[in-house]
PDB file of N, CA and C in Angstrom:
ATOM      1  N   UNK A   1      19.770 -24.872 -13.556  1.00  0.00           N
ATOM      2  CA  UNK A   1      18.723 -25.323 -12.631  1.00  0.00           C
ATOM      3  C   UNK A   1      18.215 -24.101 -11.887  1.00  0.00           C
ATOM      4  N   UNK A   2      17.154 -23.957 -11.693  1.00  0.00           N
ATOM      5  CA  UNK A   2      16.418 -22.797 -11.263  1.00  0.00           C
ATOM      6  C   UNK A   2      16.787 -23.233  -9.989  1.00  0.00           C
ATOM      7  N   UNK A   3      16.456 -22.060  -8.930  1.00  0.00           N
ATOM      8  CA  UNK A   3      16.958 -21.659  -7.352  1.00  0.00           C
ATOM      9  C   UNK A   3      15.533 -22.809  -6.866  1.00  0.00           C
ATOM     10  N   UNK A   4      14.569 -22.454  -7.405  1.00  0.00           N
ATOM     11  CA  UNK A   4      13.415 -23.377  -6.432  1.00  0.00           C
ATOM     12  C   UNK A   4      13.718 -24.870  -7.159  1.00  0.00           C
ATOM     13  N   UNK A   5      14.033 -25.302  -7.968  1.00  0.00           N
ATOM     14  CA  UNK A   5      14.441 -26.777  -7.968  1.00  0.00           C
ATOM     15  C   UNK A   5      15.661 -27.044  -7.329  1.00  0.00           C
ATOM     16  N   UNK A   6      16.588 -26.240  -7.289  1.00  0.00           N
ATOM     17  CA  UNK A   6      17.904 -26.488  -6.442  1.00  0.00           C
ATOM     18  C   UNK A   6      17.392 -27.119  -4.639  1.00  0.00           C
ATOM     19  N   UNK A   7      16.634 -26.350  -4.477  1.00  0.00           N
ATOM     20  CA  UNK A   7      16.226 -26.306  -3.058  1.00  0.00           C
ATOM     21  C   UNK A   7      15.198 -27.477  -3.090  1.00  0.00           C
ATOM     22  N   UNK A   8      14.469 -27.863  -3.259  1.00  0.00           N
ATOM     23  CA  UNK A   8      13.764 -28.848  -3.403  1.00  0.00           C
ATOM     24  C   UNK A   8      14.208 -30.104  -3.832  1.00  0.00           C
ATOM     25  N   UNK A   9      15.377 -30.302  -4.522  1.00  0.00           N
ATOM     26  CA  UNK A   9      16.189 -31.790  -4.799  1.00  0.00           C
ATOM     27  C   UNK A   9      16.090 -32.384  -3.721  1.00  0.00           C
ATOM     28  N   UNK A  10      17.055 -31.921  -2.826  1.00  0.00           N
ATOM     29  CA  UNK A  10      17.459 -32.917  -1.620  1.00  0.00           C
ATOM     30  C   UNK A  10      15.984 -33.426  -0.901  1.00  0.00           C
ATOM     31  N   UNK A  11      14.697 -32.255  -1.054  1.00  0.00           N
ATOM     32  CA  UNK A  11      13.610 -32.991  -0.554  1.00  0.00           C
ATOM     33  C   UNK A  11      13.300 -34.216  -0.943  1.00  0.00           C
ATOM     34  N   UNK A  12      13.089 -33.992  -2.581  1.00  0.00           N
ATOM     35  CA  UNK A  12      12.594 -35.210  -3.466  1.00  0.00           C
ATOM     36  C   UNK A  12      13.602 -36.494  -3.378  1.00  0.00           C
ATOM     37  N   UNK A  13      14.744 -35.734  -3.386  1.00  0.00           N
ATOM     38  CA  UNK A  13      15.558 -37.415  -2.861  1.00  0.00           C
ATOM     39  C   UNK A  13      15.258 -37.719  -1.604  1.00  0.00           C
ATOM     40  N   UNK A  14      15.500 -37.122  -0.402  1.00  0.00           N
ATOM     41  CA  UNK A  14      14.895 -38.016   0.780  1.00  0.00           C
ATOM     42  C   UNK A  14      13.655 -38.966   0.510  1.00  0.00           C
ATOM     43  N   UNK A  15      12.562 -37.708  -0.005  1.00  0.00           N
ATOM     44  CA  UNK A  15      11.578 -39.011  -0.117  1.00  0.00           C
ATOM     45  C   UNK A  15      11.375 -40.127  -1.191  1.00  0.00           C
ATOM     46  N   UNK A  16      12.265 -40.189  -1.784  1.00  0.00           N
ATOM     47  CA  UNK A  16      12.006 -40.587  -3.169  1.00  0.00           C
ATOM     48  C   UNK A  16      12.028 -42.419  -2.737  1.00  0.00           C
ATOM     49  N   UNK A  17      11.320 -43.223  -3.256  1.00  0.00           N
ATOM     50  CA  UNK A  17      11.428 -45.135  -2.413  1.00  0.00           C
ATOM     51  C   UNK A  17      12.826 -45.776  -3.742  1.00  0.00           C
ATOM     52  N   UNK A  18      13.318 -44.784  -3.938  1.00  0.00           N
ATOM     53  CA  UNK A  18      14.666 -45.255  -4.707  1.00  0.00           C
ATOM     54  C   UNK A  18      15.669 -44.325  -3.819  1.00  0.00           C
ATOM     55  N   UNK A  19      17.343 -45.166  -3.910  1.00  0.00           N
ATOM     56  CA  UNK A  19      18.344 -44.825  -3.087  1.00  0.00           C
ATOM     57  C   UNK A  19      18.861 -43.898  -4.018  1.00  0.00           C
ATOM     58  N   UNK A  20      19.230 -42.393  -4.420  1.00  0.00           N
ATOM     59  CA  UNK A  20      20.047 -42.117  -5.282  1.00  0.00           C
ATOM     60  C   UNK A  20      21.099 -42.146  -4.852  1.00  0.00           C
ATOM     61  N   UNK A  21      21.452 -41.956  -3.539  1.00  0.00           N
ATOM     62  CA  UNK A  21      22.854 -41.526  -2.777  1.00  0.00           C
ATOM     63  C   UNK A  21      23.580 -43.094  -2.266  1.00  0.00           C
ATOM     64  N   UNK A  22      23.141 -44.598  -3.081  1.00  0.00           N
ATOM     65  CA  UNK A  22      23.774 -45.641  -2.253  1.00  0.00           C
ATOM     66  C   UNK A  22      25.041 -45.326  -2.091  1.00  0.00           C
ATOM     67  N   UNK A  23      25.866 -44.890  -2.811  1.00  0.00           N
ATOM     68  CA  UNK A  23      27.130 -45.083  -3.051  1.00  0.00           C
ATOM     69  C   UNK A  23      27.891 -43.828  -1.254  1.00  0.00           C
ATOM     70  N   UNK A  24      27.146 -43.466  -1.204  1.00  0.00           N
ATOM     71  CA  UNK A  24      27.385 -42.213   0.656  1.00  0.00           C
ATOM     72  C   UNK A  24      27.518 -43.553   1.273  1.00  0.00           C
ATOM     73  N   UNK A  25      28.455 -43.576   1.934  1.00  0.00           N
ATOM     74  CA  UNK A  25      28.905 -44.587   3.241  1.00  0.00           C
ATOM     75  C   UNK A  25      27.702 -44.273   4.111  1.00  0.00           C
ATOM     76  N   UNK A  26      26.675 -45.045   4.687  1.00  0.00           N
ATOM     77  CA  UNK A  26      25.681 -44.899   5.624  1.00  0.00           C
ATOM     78  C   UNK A  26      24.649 -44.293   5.409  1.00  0.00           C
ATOM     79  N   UNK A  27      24.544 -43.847   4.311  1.00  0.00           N
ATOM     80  CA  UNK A  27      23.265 -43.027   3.337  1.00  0.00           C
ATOM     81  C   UNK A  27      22.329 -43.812   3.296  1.00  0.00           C
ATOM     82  N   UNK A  28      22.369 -44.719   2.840  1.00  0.00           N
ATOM     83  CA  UNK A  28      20.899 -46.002   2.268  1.00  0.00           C
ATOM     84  C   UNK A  28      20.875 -46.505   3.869  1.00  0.00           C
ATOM     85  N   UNK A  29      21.625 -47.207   4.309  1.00  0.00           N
ATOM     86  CA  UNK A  29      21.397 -47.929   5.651  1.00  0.00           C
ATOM     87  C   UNK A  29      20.590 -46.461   7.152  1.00  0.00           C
ATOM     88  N   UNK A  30      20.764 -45.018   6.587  1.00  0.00           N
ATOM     89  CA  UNK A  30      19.966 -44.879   7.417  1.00  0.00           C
ATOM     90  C   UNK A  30      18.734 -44.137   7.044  1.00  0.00           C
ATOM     91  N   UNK A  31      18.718 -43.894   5.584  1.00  0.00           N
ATOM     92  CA  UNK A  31      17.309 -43.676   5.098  1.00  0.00           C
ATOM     93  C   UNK A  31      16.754 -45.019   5.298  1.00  0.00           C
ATOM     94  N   UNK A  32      17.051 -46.380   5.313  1.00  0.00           N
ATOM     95  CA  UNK A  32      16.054 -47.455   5.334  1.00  0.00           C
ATOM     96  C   UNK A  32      15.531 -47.408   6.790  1.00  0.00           C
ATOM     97  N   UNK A  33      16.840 -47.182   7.959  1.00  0.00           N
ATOM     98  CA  UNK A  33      16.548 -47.355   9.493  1.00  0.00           C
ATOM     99  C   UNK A  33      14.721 -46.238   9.296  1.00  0.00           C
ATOM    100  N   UNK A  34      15.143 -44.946   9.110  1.00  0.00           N
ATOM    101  CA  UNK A  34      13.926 -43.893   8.455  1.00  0.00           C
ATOM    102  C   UNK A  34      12.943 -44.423   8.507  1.00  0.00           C
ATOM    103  N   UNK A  35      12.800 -44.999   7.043  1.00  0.00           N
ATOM    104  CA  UNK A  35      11.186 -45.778   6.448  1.00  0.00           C
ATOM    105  C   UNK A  35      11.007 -46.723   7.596  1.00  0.00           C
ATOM    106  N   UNK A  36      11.790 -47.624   8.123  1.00  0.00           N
ATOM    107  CA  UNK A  36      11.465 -48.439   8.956  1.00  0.00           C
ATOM    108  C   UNK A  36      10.607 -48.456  10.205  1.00  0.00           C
ATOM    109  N   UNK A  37      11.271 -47.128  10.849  1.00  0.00           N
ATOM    110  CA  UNK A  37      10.775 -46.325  12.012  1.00  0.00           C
ATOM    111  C   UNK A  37       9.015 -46.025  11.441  1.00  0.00           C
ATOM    112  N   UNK A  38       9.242 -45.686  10.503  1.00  0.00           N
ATOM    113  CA  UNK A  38       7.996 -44.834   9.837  1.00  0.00           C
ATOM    114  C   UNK A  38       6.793 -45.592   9.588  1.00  0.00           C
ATOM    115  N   UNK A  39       7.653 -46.789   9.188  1.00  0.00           N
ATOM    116  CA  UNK A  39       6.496 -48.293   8.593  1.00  0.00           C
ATOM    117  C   UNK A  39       5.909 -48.877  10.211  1.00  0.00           C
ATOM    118  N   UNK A  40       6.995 -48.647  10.956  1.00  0.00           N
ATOM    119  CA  UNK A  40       6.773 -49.098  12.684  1.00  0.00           C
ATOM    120  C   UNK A  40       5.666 -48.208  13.430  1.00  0.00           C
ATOM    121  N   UNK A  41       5.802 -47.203  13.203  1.00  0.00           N
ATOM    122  CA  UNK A  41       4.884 -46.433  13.757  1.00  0.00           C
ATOM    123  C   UNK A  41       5.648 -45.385  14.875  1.00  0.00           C
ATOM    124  N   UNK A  42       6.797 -45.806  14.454  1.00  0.00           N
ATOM    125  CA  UNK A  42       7.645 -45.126  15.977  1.00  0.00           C
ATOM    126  C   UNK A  42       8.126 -43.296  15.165  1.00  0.00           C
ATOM    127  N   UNK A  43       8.401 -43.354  14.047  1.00  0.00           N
ATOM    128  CA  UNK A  43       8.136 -41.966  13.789  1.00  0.00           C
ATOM    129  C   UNK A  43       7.045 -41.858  12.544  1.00  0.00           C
ATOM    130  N   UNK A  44       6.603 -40.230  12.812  1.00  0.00           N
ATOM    131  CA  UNK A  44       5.442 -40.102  11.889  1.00  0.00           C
ATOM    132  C   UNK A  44       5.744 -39.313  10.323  1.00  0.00           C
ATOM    133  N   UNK A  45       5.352 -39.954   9.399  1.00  0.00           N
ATOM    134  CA  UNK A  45       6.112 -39.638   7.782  1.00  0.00           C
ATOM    135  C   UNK A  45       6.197 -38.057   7.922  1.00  0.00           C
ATOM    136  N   UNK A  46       7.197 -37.868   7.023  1.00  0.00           N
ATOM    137  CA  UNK A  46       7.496 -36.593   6.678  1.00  0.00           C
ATOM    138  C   UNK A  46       6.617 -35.626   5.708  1.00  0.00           C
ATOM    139  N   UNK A  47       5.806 -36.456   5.501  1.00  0.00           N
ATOM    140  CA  UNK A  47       4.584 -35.776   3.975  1.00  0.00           C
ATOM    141  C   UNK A  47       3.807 -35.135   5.349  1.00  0.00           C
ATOM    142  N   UNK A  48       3.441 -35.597   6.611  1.00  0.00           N
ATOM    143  CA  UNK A  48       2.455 -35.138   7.851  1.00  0.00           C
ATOM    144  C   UNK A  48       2.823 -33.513   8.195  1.00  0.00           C
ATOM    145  N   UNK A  49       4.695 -33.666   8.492  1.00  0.00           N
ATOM    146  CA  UNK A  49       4.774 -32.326   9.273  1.00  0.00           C
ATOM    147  C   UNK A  49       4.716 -31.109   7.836  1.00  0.00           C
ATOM    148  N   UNK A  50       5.521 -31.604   7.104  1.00  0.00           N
ATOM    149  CA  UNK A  50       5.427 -30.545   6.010  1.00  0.00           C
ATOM    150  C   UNK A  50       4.253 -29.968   5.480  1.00  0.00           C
ATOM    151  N   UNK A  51       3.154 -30.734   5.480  1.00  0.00           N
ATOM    152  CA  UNK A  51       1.877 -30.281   5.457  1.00  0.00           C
ATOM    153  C   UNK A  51       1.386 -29.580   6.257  1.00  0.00           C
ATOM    154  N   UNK A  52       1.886 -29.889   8.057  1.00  0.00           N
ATOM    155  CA  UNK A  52       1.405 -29.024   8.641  1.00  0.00           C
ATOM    156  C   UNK A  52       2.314 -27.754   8.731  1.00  0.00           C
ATOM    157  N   UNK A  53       3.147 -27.473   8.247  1.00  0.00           N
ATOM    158  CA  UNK A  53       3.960 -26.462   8.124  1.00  0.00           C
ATOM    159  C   UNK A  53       3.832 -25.840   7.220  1.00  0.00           C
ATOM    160  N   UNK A  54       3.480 -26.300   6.208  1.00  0.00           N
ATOM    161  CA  UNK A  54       2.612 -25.713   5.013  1.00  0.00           C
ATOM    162  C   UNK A  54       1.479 -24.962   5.545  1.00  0.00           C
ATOM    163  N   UNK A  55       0.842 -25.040   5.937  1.00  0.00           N
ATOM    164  CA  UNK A  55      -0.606 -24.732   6.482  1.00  0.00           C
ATOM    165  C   UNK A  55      -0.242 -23.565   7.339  1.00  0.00           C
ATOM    166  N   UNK A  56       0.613 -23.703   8.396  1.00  0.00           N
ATOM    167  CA  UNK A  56       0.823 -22.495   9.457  1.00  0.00           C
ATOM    168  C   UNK A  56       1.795 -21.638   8.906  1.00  0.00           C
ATOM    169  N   UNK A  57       2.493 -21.669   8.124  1.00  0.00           N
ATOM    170  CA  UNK A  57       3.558 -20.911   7.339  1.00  0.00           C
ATOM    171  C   UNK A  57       3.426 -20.773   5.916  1.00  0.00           C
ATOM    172  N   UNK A  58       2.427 -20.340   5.117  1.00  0.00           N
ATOM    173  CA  UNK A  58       2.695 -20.815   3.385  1.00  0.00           C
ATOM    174  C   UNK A  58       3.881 -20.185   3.083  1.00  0.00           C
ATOM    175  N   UNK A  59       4.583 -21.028   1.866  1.00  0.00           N
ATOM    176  CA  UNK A  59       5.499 -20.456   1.363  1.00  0.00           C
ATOM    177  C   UNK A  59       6.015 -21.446   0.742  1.00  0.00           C
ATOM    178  N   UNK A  60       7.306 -21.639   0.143  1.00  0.00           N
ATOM    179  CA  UNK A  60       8.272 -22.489  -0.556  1.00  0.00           C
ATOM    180  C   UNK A  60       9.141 -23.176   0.323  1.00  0.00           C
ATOM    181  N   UNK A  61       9.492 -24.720   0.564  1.00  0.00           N
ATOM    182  CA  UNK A  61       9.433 -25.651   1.251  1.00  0.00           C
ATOM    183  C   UNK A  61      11.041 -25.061   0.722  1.00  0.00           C
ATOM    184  N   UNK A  62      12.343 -24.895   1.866  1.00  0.00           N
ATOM    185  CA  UNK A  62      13.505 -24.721   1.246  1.00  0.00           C
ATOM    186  C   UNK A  62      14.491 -26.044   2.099  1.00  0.00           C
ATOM    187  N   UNK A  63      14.222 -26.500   3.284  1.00  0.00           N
ATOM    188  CA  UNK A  63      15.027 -27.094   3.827  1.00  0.00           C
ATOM    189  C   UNK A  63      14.180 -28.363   4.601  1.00  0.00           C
ATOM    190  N   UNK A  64      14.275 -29.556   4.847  1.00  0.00           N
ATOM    191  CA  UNK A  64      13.958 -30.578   5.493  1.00  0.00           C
ATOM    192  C   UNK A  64      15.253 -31.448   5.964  1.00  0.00           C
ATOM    193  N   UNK A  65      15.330 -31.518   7.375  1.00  0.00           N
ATOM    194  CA  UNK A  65      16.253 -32.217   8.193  1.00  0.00           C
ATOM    195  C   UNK A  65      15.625 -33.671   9.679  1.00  0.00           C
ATOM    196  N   UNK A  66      16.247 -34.632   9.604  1.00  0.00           N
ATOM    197  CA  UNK A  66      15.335 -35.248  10.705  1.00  0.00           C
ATOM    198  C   UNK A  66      16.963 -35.417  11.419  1.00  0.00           C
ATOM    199  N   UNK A  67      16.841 -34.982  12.367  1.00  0.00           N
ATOM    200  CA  UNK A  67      18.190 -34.878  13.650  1.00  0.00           C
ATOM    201  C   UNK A  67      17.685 -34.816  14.799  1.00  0.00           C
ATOM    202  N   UNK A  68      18.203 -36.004  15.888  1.00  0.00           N
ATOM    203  CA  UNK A  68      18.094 -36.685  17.100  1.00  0.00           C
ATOM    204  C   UNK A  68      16.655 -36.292  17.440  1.00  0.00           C
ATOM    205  N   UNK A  69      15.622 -36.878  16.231  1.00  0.00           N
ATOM    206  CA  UNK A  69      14.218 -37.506  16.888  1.00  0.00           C
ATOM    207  C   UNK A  69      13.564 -35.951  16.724  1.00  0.00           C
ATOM    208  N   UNK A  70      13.569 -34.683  15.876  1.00  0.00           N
ATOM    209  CA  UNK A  70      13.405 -33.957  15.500  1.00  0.00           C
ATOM    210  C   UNK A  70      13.170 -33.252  13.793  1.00  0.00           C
ATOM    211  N   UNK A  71      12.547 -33.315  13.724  1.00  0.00           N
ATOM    212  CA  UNK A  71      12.158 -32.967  12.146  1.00  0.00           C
ATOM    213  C   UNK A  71      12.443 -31.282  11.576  1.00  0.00           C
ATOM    214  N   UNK A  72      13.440 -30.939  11.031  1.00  0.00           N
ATOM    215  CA  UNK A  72      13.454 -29.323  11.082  1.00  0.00           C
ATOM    216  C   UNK A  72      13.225 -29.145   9.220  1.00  0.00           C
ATOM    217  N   UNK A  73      12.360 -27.971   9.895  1.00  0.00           N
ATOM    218  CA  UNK A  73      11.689 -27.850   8.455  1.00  0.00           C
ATOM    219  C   UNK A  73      12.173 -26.194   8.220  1.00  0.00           C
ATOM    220  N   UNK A  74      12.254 -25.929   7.105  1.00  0.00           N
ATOM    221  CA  UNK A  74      12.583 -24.769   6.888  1.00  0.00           C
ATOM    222  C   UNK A  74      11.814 -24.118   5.408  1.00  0.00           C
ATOM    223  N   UNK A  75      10.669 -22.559   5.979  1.00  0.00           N
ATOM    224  CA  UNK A  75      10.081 -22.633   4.498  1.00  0.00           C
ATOM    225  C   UNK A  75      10.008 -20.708   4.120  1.00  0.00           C
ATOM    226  N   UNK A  76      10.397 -20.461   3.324  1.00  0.00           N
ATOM    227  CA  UNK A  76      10.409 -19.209   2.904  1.00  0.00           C
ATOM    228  C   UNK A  76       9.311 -18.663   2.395  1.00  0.00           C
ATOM    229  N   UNK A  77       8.442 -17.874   3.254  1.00  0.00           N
ATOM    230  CA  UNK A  77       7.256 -17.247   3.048  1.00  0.00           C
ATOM    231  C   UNK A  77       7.236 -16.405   1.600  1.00  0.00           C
ATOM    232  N   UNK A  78       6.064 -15.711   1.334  1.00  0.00           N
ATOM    233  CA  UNK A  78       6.237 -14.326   0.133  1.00  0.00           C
ATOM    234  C   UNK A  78       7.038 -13.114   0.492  1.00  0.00           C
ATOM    235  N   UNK A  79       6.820 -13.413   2.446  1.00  0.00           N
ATOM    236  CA  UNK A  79       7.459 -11.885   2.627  1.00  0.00           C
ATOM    237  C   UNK A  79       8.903 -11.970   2.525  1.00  0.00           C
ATOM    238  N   UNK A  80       9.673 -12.882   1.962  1.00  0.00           N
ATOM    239  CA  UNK A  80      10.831 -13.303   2.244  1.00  0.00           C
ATOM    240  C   UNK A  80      11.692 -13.777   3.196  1.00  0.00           C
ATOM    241  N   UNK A  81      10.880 -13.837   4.448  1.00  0.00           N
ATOM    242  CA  UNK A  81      11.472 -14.500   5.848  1.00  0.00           C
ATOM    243  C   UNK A  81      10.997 -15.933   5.751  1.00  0.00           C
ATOM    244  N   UNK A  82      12.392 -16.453   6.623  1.00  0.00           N
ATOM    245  CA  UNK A  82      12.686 -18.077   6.588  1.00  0.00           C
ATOM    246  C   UNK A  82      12.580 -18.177   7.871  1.00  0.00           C
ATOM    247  N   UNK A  83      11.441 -19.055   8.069  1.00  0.00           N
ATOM    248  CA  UNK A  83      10.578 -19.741   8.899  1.00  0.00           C
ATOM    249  C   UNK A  83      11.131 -20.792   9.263  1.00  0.00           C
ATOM    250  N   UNK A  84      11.750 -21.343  10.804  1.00  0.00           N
ATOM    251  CA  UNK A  84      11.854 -22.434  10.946  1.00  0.00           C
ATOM    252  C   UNK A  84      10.609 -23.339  12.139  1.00  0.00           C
ATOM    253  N   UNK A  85      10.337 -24.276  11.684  1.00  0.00           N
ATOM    254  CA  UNK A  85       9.731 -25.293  12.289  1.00  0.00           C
ATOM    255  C   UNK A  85       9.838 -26.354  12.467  1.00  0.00           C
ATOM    256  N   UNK A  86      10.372 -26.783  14.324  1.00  0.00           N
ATOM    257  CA  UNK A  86      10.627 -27.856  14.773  1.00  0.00           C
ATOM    258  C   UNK A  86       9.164 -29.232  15.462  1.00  0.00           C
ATOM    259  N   UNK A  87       9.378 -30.450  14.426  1.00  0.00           N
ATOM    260  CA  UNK A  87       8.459 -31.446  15.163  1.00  0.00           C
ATOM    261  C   UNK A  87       8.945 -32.422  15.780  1.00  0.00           C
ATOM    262  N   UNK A  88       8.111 -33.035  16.859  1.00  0.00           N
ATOM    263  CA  UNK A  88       8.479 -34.077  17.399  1.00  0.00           C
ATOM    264  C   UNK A  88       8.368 -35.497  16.228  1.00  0.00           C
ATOM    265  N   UNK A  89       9.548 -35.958  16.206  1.00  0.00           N
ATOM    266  CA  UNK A  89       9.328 -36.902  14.835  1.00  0.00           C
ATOM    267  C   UNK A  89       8.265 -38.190  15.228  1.00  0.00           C
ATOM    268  N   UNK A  90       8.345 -38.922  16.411  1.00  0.00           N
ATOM    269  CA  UNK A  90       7.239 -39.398  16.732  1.00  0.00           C
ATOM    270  C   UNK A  90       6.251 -39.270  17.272  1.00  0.00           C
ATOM    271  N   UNK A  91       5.552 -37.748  17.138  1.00  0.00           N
ATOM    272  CA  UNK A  91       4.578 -37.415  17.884  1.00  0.00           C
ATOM    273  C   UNK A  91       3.765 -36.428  16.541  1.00  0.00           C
ATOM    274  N   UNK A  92       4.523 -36.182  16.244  1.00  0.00           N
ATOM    275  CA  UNK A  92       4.323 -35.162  14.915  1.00  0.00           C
ATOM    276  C   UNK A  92       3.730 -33.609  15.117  1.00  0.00           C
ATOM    277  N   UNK A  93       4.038 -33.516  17.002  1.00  0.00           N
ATOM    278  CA  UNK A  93       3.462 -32.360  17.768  1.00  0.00           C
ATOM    279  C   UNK A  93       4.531 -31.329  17.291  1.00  0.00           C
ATOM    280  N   UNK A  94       3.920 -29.935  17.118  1.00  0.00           N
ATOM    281  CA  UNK A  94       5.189 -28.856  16.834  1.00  0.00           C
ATOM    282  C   UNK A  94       5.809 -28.098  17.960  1.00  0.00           C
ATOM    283  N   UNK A  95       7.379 -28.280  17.964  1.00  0.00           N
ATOM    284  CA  UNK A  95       7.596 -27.680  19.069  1.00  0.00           C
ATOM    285  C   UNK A  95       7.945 -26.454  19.287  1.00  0.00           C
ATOM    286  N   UNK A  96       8.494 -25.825  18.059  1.00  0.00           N
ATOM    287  CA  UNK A  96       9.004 -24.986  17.833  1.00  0.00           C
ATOM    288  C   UNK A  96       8.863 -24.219  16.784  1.00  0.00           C
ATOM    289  N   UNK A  97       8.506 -22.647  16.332  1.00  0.00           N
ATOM    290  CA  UNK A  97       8.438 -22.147  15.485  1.00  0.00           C
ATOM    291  C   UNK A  97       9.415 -21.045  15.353  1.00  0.00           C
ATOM    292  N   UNK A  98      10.374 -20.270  14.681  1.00  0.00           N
ATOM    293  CA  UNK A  98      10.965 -18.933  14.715  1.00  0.00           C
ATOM    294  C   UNK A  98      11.428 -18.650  13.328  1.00  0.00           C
ATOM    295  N   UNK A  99      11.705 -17.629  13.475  1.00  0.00           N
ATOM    296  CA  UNK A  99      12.483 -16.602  12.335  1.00  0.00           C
ATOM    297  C   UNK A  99      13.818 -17.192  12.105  1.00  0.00           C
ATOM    298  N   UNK A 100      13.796 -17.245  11.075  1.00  0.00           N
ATOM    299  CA  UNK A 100      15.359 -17.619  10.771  1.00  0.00           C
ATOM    300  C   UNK A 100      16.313 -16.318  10.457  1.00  0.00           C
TER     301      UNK A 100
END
């Protein structure tokens, strides 16, 4: 498996509307809580910030995390520095940008 599909799995499974991971104790029950929030309006989808992180950072998408109401994105430019960018998950405002 090449290094840029390695890094990109865990994206495509988060978003993927199939469970690959049911069998993780609390895996499916809180990717559904996720979509739910998302379908609610109370957080904003993950296709939003990555795009906008795309846009202010180009590069190769290496890490996506959503932890306590925070979206951390992580993307490796051409120049080889890893970019992190923090959003508000229901606001989809950016709060944070730095060097990794």
């Amino acid at each position: 498996m090449s290094l840029a599909a390695s890094l990109l799995l865990p994206v495509l499974l988060a978003l993927s509307p199939h469970d690959p991971v049911r069998g993780l104790e609390g895996g499916s029950r809180q990717q559904e809580a996720v979509r739910q929030a998302v379908r609610q309006g109370r957080l904003v989808p993950l296709q939003q910030v990555v795009a906008d992180a795309l846009r202010r950072y180009p590069g190769q998408l290496v890490e996506v995390e959503l932890d306590d109401g925070t979206y951390e994105i992580e993307i490796l430019g051409a120049n080889g520095v890893v970019m992190a960018l923090d959003y508000d998950a229901a606001t989809g405002r950016l709060l944070k940008m730095e060097e990794e």
